[in-house]
Every structure is written in structure tokens, then in C-alpha cells.
N, C-alpha and C. Protein backbone atom coordinates (compact mmCIF):
# COMPACT_ATOMS: atom_id res chain seq x y z
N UNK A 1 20.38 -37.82 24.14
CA UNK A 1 21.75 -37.59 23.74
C UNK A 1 22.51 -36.92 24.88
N UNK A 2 22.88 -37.65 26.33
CA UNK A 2 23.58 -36.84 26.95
C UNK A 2 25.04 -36.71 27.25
N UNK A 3 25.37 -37.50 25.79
CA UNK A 3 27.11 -37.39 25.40
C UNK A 3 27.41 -36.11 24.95
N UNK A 4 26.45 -34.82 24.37
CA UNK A 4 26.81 -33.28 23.81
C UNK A 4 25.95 -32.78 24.66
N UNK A 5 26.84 -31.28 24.72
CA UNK A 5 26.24 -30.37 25.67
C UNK A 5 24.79 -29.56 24.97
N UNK A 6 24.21 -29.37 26.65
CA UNK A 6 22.80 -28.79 25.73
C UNK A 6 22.45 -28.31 24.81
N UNK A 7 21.81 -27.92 24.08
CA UNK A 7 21.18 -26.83 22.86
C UNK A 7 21.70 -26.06 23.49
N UNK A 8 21.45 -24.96 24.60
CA UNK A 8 21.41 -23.48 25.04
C UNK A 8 22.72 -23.50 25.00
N UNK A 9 23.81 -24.10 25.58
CA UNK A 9 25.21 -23.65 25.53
C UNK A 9 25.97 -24.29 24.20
N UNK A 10 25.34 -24.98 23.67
CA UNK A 10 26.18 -24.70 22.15
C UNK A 10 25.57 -23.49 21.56
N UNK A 11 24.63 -23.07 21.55
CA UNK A 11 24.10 -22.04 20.78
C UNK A 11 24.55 -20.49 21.16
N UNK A 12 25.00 -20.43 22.73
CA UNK A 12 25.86 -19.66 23.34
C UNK A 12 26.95 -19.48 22.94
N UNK A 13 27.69 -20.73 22.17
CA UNK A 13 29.10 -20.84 22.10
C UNK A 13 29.07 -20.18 20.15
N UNK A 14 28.20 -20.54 19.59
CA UNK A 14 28.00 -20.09 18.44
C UNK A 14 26.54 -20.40 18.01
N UNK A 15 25.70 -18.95 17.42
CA UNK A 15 24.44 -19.27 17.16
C UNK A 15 24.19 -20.49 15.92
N UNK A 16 25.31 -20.66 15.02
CA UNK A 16 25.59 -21.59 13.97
C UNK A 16 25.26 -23.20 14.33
N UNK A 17 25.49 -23.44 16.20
CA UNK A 17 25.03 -24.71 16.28
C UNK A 17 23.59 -24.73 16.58
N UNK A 18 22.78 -24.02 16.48
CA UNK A 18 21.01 -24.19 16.69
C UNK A 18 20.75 -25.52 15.88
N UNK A 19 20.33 -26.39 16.55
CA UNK A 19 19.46 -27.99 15.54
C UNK A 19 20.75 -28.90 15.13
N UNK A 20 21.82 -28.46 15.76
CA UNK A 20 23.17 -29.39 15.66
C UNK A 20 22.45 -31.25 16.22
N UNK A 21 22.03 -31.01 17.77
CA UNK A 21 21.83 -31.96 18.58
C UNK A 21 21.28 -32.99 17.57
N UNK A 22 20.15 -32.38 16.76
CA UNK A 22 19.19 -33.42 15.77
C UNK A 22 19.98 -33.82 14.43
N UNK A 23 20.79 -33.26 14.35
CA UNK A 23 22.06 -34.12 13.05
C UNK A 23 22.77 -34.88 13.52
N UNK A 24 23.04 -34.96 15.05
CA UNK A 24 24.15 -35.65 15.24
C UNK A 24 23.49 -37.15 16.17
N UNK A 25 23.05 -38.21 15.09
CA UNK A 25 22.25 -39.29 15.72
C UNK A 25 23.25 -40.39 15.50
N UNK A 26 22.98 -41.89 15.69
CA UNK A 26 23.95 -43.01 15.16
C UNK A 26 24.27 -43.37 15.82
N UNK A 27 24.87 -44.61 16.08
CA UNK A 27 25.54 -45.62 16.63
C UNK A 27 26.88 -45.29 17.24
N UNK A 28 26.87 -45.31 18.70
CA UNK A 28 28.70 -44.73 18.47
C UNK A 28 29.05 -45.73 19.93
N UNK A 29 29.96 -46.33 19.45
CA UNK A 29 30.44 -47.24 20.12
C UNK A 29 32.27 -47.18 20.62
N UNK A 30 32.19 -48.00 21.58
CA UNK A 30 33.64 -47.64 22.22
C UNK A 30 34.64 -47.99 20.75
N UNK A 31 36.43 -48.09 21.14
CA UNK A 31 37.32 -48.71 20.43
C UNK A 31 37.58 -50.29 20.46
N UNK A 32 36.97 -51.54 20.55
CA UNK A 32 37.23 -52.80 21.20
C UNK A 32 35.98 -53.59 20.05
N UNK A 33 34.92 -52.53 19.69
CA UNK A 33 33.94 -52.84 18.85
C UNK A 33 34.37 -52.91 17.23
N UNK A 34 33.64 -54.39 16.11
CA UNK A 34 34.44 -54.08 15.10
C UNK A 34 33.04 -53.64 14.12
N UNK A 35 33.65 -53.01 13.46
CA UNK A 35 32.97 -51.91 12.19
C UNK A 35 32.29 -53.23 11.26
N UNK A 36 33.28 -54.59 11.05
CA UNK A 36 33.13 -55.11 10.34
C UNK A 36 34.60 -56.34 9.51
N UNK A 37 34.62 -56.28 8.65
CA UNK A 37 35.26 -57.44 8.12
C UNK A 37 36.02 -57.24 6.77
N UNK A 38 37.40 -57.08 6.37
CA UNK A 38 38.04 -56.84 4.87
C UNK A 38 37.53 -57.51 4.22
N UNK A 39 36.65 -56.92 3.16
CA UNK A 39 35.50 -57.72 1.84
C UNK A 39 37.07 -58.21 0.82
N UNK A 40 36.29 -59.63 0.32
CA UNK A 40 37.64 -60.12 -0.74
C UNK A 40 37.86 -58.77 -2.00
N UNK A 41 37.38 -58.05 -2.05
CA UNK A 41 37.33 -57.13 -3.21
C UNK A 41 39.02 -55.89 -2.50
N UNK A 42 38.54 -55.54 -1.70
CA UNK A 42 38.99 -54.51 -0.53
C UNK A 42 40.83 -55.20 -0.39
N UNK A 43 40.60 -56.37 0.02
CA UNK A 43 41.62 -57.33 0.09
C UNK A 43 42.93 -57.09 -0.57
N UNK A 44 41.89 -57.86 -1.97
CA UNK A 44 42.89 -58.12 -2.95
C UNK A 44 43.24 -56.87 -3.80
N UNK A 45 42.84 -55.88 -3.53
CA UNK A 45 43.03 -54.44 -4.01
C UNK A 45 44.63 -54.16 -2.90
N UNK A 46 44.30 -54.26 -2.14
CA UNK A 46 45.25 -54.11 -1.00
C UNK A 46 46.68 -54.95 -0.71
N UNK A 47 46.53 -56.17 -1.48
CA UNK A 47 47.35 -56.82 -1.03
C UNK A 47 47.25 -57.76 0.36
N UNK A 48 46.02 -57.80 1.17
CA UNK A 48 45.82 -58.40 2.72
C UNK A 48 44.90 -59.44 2.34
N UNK A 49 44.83 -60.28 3.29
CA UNK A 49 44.44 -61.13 3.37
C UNK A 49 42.83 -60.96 3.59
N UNK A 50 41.27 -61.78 3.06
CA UNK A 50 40.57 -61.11 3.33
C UNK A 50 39.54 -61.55 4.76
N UNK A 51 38.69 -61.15 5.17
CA UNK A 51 38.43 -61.17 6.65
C UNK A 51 39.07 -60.55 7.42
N UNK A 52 40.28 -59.85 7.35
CA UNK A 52 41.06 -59.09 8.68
C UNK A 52 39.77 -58.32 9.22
N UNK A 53 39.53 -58.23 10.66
CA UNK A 53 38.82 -57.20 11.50
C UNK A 53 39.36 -55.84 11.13
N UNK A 54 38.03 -55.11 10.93
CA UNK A 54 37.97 -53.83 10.87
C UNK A 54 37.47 -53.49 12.27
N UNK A 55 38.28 -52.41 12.90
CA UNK A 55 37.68 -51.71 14.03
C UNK A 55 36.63 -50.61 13.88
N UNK A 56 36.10 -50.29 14.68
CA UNK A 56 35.68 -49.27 14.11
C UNK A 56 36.38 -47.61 14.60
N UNK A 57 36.09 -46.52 13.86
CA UNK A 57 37.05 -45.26 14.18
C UNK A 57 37.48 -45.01 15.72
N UNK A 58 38.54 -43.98 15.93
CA UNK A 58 38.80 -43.96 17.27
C UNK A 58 40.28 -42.72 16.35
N UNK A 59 40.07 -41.73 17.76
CA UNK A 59 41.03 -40.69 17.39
C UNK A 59 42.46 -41.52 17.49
N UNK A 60 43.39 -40.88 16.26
CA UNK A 60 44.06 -41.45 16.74
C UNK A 60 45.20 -41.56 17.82
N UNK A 61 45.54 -40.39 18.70
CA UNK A 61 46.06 -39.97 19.95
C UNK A 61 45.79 -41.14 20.74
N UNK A 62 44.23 -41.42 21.02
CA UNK A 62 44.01 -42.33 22.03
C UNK A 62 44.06 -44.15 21.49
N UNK A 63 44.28 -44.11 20.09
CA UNK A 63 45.47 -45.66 20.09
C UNK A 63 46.13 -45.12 20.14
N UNK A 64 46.91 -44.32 20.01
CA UNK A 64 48.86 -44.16 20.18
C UNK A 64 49.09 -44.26 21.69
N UNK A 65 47.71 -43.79 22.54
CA UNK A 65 47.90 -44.69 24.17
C UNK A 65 48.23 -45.89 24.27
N UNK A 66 46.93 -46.28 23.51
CA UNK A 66 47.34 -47.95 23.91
C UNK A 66 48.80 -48.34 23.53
N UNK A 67 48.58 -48.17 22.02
CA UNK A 67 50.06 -48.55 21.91
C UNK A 67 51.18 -48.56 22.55
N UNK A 68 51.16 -47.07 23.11
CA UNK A 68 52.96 -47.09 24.23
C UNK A 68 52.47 -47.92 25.72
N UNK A 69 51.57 -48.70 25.79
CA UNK A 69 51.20 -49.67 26.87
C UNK A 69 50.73 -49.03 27.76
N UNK A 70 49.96 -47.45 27.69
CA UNK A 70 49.39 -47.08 28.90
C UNK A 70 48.56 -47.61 29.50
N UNK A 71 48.60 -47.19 30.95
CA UNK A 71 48.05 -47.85 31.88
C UNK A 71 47.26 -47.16 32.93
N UNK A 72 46.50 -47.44 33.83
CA UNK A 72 45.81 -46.44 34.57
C UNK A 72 46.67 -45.48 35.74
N UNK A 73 47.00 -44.28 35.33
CA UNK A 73 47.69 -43.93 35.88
C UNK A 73 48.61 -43.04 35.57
N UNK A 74 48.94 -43.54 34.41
CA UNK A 74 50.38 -42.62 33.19
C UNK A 74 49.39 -42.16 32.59
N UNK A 75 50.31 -41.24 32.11
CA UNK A 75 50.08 -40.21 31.31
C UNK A 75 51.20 -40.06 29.81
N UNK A 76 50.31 -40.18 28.75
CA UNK A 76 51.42 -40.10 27.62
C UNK A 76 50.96 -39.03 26.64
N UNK A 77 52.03 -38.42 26.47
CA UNK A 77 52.22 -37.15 25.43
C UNK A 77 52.24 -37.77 23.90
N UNK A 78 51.41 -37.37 23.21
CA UNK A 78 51.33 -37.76 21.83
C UNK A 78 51.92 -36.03 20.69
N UNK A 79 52.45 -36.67 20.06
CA UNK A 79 53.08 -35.20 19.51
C UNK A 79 53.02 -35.36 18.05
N UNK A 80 52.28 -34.38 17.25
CA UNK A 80 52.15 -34.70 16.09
C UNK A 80 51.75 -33.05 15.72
N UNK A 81 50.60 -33.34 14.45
CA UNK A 81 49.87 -32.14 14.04
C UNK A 81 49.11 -31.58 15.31
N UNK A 82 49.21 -32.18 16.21
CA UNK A 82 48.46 -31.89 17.55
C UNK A 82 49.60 -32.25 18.80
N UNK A 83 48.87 -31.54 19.94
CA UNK A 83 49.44 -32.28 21.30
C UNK A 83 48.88 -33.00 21.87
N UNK A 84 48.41 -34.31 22.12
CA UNK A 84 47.41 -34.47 22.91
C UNK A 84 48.06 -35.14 24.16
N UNK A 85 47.44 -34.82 24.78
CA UNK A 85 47.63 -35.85 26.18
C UNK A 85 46.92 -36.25 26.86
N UNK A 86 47.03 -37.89 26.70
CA UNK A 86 45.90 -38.36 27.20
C UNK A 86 46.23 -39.20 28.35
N UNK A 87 45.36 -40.05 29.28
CA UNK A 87 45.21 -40.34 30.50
C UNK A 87 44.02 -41.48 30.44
N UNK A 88 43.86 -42.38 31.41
CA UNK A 88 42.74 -42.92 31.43
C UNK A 88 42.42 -43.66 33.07
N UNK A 89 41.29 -43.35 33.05
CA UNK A 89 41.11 -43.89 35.07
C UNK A 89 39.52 -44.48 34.53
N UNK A 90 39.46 -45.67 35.47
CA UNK A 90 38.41 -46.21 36.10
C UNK A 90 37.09 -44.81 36.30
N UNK A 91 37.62 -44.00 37.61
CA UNK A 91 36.67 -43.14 37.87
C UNK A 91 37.39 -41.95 37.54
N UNK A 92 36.27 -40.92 36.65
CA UNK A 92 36.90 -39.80 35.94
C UNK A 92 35.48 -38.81 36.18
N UNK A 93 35.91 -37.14 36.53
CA UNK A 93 35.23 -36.34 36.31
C UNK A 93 35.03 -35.42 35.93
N UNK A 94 35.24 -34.77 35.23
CA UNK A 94 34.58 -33.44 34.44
C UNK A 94 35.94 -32.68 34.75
N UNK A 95 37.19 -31.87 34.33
CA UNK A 95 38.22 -31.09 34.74
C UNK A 95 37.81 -30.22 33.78
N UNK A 96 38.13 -28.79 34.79
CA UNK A 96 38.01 -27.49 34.04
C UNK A 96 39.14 -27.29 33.15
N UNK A 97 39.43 -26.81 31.74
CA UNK A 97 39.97 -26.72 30.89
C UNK A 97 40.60 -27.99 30.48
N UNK A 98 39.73 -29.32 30.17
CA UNK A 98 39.99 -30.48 30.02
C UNK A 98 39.30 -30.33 28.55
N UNK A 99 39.49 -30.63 27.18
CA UNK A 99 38.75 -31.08 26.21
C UNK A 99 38.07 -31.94 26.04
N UNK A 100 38.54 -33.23 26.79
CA UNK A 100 37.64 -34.26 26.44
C UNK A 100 37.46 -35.56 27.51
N UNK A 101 36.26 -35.63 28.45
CA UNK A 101 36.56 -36.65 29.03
C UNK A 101 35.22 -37.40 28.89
N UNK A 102 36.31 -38.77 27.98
CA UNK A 102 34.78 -39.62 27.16
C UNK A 102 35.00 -40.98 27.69
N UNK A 103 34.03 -41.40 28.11
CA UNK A 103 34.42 -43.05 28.70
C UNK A 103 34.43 -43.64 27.06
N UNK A 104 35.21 -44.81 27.24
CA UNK A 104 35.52 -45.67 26.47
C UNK A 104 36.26 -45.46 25.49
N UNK A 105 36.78 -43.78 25.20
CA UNK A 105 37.84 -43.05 24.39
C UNK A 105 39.12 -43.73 24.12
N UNK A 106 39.71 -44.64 24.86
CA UNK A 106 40.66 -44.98 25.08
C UNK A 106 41.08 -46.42 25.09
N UNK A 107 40.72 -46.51 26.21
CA UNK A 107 40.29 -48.22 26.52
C UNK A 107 38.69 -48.66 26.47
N UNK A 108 37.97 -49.38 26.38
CA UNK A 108 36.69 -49.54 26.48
C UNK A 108 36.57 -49.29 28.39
N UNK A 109 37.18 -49.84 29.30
CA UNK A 109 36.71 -50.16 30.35
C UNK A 109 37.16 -48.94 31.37
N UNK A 110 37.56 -48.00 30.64
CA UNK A 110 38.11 -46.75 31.49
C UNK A 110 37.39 -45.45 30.87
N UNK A 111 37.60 -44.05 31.59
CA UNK A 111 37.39 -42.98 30.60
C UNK A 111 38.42 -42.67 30.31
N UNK A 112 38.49 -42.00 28.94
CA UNK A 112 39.26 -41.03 28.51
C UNK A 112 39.53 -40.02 28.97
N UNK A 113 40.49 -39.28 29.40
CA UNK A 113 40.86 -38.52 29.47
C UNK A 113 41.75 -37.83 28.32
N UNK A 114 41.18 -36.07 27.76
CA UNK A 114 42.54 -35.85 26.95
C UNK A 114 42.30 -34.14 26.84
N UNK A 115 43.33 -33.83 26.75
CA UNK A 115 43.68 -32.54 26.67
C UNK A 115 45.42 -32.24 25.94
N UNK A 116 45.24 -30.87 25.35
CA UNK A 116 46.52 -30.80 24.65
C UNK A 116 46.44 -29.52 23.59
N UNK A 117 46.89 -29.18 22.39
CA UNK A 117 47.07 -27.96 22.31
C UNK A 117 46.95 -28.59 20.53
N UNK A 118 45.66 -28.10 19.89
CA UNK A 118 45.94 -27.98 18.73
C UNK A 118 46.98 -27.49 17.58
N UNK A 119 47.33 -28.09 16.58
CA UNK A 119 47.75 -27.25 15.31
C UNK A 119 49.13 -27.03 15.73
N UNK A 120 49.41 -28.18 16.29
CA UNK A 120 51.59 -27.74 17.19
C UNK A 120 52.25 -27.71 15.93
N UNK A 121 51.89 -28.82 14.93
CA UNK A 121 52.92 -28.48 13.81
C UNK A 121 52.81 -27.19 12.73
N UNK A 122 51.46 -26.96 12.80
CA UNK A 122 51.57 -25.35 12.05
C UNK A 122 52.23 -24.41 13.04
N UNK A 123 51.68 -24.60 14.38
CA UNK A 123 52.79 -23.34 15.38
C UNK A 123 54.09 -23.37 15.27
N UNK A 124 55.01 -24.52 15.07
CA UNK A 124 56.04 -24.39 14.97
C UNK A 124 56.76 -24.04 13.65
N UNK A 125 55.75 -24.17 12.25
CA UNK A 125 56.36 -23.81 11.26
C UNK A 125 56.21 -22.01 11.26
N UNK A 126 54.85 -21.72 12.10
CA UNK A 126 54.94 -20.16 12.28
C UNK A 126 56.06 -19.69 12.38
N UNK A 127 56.86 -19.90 13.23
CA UNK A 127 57.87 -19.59 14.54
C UNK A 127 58.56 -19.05 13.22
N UNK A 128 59.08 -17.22 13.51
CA UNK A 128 60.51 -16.85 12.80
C UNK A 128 61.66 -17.85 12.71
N UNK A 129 62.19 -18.21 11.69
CA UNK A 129 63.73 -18.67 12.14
C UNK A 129 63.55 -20.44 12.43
N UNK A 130 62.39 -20.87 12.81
CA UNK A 130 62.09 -22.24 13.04
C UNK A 130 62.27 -23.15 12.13
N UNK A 131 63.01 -24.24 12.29
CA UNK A 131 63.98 -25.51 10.88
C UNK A 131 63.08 -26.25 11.01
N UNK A 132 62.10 -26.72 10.82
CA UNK A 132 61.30 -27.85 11.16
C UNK A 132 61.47 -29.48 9.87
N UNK A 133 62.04 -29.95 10.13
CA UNK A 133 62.13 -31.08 9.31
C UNK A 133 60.83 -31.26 8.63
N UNK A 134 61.06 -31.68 7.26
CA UNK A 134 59.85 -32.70 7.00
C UNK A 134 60.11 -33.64 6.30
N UNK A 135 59.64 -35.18 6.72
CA UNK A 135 59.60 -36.37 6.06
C UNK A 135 59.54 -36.45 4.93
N UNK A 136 60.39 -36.60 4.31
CA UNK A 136 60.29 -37.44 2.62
C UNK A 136 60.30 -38.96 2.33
N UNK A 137 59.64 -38.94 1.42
CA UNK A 137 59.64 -40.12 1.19
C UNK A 137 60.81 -40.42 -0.47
């Protein structure tokens, strides 16, 4: 498993992860891979047609990359319950105070790059005096 950091420095980081490494087994595959297939049951519950491709999971920051057409090179700010900002290069290495740099995070054929600032929309409802809209439906 040399996608998580050792035993000794998770266990450093909190004694709570001791025997984490051995729970965390399974299949984990890039975003480009599919999970599977809309069962006619699933479908017609839904209203869709059945067979549509299921992908399989992927945060969603790093589709909201793809989506705004990133490319190797840009950089796009995703702004939500989170900040993320993500990035993606061919060749990627390890940045100090980086959260996450996962090949295939993003695009299958690049790494991920991402970093950004948890919990923005609770910080801003913190804020004294702060109007923060919220969506109704």
C-alpha cells in the first residue's frame, strides 16, 4: 500500500490511526474507470434511461476541473463548502503544504494536484456581520 503514509507517521499524527493501513484495502481506480451500468430497476425509479455508465467515485473539486476544461498548466479555483484548488501536470512531486498529490485524481493520465482551505462556507457564516446567501429552492 504505498498510496498512505507509513504506520509510524500516522500513528505520530494520532495514536487512533494504529492498524488503519489493514482496513484500508480494495480496488481504487482512477476517474475514466466505470463502477458499472444503470440496472432497469435504478432507471425506471429515476426516470433515465437504463444502461447509462456509472463512473466510479472521484472528489468532486477534481470533476469541476475537468469540467471548466482544465488543462495542463491552469489552475482552477473551485469554491464551495471547501476551497480547493486544483492543478494537474504530467510530472508532479511531493509540495510542502500541498494536501494532495494523487496521480490519476483528476485526469487519468496526469497527477493531481490539490490544495485549498477547508469548511470556507462555515468560515464565512462565522464571520460577525457576514450576509451569506443561501439557495432556496
Amino acid at each position: 500500500m504505498g498510496w498512505i503514509a507509513p504506520e509510524e507517521f500516522l500513528i505520530a499524527v494520532d495514536p487512533l490511526f494504529a492498524g488503519i493501513r489493514a482496513k484500508l484495502g480494495g480496488t481504487f481506480l482512477t476517474s475514466d474507470q466505470l463502477a458499472g451500468h444503470l440496472s432497469p430497476r435504478w432507471a425506471e425509479a429515476l426516470g433515465l434511461r437504463s444502461g447509462i455508465p456509472i463512473p466510479v467515485g472521484a472528489f468532486d473539486a477534481h470533476w469541476d476541473a475537468i469540467g471548466s476544461n482544465c488543462r495542463e498548466g491552469d489552475v482552477v479555483n473551485v469554491v464551495g463548502t471547501s476551497t480547493c484548488i486544483i492543478a494537474m501536470a504530467k510530472q508532479a512531486e511531493l509540495v510542502p503544504g500541498v494536501c494532495g498529490v494523487v496521480p490519476g485524481s483528476v485526469h487519468p493520465g496526469y497527477t493531481g494536484i490539490e490544495a485549498g482551505l477547508s469548511a470556507v462556507g462555515d468560515i464565512f457564516e462565522a464571520l460577525p456581520g457576514a450576509q451569506v446567501q443561501r439557495l432556496r429552492r
